[in-house]
Protein backbone atom coordinates (compact mmCIF):
# COMPACT_ATOMS: atom_id res chain seq x y z
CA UNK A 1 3.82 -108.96 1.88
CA UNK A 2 0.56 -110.35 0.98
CA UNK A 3 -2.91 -110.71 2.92
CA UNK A 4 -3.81 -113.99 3.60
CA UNK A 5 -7.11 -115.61 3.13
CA UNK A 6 -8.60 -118.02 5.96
CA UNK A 7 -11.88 -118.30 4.55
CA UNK A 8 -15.42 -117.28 4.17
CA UNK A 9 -17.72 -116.55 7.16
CA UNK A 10 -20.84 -117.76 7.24
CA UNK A 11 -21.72 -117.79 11.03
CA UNK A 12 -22.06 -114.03 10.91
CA UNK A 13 -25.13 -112.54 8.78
CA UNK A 14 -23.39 -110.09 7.03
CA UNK A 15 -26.17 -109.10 4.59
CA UNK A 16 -28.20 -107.98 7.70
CA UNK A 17 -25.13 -106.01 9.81
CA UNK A 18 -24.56 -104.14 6.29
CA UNK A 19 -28.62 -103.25 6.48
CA UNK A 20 -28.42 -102.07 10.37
CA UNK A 21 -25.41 -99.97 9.51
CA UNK A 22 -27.37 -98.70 6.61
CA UNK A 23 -29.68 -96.71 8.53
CA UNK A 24 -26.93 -95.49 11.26
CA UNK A 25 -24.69 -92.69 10.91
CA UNK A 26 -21.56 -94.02 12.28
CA UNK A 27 -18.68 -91.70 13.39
CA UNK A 28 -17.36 -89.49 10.07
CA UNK A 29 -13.33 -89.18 9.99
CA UNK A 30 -12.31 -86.53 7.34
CA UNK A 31 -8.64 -85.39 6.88
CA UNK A 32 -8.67 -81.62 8.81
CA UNK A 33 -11.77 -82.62 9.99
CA UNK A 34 -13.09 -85.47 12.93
CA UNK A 35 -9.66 -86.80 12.56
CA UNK A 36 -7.43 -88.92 14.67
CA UNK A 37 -6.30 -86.74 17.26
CA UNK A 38 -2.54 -86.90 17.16
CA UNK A 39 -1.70 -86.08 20.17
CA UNK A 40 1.25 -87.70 20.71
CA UNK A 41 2.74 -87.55 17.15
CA UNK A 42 2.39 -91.73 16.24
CA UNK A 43 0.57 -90.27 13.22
CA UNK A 44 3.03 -87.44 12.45
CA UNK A 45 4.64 -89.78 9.50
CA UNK A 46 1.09 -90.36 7.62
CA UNK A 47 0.23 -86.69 8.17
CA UNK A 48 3.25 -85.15 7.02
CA UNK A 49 2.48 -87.64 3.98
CA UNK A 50 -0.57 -86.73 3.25
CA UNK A 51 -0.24 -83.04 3.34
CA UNK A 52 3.15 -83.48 0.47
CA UNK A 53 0.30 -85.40 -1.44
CA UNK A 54 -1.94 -82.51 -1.56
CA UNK A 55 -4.88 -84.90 0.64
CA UNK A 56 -5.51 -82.18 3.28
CA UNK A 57 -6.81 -79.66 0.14
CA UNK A 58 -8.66 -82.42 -1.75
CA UNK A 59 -11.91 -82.84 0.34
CA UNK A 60 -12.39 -86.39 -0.68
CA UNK A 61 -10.65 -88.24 2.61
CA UNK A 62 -13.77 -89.87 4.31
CA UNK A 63 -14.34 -92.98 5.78
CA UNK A 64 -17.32 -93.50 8.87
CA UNK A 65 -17.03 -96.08 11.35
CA UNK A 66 -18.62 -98.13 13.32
CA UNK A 67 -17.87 -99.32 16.78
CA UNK A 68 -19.87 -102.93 18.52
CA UNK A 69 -22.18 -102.01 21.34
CA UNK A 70 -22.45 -98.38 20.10
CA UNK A 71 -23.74 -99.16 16.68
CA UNK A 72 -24.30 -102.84 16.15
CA UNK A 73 -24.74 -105.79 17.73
CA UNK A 74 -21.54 -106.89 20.10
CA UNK A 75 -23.07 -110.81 19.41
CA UNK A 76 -21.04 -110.19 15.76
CA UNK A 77 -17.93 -109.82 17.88
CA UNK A 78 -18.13 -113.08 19.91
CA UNK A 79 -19.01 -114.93 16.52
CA UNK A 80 -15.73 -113.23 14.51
CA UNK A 81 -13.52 -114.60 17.70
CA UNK A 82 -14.92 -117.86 17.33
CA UNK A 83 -14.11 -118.49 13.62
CA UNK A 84 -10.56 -116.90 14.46
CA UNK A 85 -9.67 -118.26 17.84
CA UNK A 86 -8.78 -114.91 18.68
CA UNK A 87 -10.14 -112.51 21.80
CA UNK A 88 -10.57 -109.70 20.25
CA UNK A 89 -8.61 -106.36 21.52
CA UNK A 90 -10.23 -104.20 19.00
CA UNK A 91 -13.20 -103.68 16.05
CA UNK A 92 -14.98 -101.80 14.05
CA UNK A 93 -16.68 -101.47 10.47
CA UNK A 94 -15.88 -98.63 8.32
CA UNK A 95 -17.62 -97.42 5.13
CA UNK A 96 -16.38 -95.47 2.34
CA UNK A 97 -19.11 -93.54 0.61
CA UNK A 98 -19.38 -93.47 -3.37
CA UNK A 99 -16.26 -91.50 -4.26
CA UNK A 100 -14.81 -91.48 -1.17
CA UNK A 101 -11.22 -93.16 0.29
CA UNK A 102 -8.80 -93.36 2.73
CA UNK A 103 -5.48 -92.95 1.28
CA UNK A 104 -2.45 -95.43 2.13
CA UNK A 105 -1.86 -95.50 5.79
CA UNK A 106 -1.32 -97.36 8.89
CA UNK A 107 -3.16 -97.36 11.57
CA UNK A 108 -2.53 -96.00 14.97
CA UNK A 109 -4.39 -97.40 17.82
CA UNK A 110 -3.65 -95.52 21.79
CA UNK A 111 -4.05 -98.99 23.38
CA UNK A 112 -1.53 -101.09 21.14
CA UNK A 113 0.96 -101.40 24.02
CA UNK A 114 -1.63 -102.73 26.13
CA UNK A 115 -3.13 -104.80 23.75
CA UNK A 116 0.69 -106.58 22.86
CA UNK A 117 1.08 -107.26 26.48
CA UNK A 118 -2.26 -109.52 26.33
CA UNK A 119 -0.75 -111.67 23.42
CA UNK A 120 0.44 -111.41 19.87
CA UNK A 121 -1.78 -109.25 17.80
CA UNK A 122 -3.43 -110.32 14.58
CA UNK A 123 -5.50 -107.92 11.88
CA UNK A 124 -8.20 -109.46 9.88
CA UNK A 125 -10.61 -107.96 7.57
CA UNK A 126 -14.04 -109.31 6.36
CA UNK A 127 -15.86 -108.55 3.62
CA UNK A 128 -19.75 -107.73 4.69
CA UNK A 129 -20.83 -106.34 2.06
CA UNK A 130 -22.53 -107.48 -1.77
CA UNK A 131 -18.94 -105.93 -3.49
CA UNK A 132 -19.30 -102.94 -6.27
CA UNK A 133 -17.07 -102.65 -9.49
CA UNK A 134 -14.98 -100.06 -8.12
CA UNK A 135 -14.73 -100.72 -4.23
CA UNK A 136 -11.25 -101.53 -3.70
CA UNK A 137 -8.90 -102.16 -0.60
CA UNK A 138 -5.32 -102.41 -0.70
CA UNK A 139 -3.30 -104.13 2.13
CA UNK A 140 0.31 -103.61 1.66
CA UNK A 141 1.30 -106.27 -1.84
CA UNK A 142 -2.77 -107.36 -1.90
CA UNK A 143 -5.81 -105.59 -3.74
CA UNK A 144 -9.11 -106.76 -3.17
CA UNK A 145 -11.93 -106.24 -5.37
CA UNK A 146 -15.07 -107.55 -6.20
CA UNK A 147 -14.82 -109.89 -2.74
CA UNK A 148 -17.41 -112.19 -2.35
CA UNK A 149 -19.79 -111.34 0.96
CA UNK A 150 -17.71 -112.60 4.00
CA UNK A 151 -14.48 -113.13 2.59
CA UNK A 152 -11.86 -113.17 5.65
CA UNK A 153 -8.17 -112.12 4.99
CA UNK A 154 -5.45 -111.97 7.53
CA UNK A 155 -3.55 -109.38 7.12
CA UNK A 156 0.94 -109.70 7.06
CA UNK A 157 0.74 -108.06 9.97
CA UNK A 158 -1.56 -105.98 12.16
CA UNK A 159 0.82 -102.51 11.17
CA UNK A 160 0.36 -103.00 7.82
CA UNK A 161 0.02 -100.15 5.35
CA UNK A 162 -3.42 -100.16 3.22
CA UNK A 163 -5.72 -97.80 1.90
CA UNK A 164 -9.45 -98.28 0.57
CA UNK A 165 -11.60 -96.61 -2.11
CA UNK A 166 -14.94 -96.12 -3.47
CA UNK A 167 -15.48 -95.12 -7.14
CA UNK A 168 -18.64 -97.29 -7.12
CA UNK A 169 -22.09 -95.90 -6.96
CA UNK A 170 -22.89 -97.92 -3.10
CA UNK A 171 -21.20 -97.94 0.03
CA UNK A 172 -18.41 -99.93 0.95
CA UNK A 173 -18.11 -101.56 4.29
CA UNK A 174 -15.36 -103.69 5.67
CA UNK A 175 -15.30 -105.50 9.06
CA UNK A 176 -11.94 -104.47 10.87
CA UNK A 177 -10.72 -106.96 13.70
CA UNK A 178 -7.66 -106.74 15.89
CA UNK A 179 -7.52 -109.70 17.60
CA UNK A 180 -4.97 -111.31 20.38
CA UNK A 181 -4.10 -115.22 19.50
CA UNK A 182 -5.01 -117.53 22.03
């Protein structure tokens, strides 16, 4: 299934959220490393996938994120729910670092049963970022390259399977929003 796009966001300054972040260091996930903690196995199935693929010996799975009210400005938040009519149950920006990626996945989130019983869950991604030859994000049937800054794509659904990478010589940030329909 393919990622669909709603449109590009200009409410939000993206160009200065990319800047902040710039200057933070954001929380570092590395397979074997400040990982998800799987403690109740909803991650067993990308694990055990990643290991067959050799990822665990590579030293190349990195991504860094950063959480609203912790690391920027929550403000960006209320503006993203606004352009979506959406509350939003859950964001974050992550950055890949110049030959750095995430390899296909889904995400697991601890709270998704709570967040379903609020309301139907929907997964956008933004664009923030001035895009790089070579930043790519895959989501499921979509690729996205060379996005113009503040690009929004809904996503087939908020499980679905991506993976981003960074053969570029800059970071690459995405915004990451789960949000509940209203």
């Amino acid at each position: 299934m393919k990622a669909t796009f709603i449109g590009n966001c200009k409410t939000i300054d993206w160009q200065s959220l990319v800047n902040d972040l710039l200057t933070k260091e954001g929380d570092a996930r590395t397979f074997g490393g400040n990982f998800y903690h799987n403690t109740d196995g909803r991650f067993d199935e990308v694990i055990s996938l990643w290991k067959t693929a050799g990822y665990d010996k590579s030293g190349t799975v990195e991504w860094i994120n950063y959480y609203p009210g912790k690391h920027f400005d929550s403000s960006v938040i209320k503006l993203f729910e606004e352009y979506t009519n959406t509350t939003c149950a859950r964001a974050w920006v992550s950055k890949i670092r110049p030959g750095r990626y995430a390899p296909y996945h889904m995400d697991i989130d601890d709270d998704e049963e709570l967040y379903l019983s609020k309301g139907e869950l929907v997964r956008y991604t933004a664009h923030p970022g001035i895009s790089e030859r070579g930043q790519v994000l895959i989501v499921e049937d979509s690729l996205f390259h060379l996005e113009e800054q503040g690009n929004v794509y809904m996503w087939p659904n908020h499980r679905a399977w991506h993976a981003g990478g960074n053969c570029s010589f800059k970071p690459k940030f995405l915004f990451n929003f789960l949000g509940i329909k209203k």
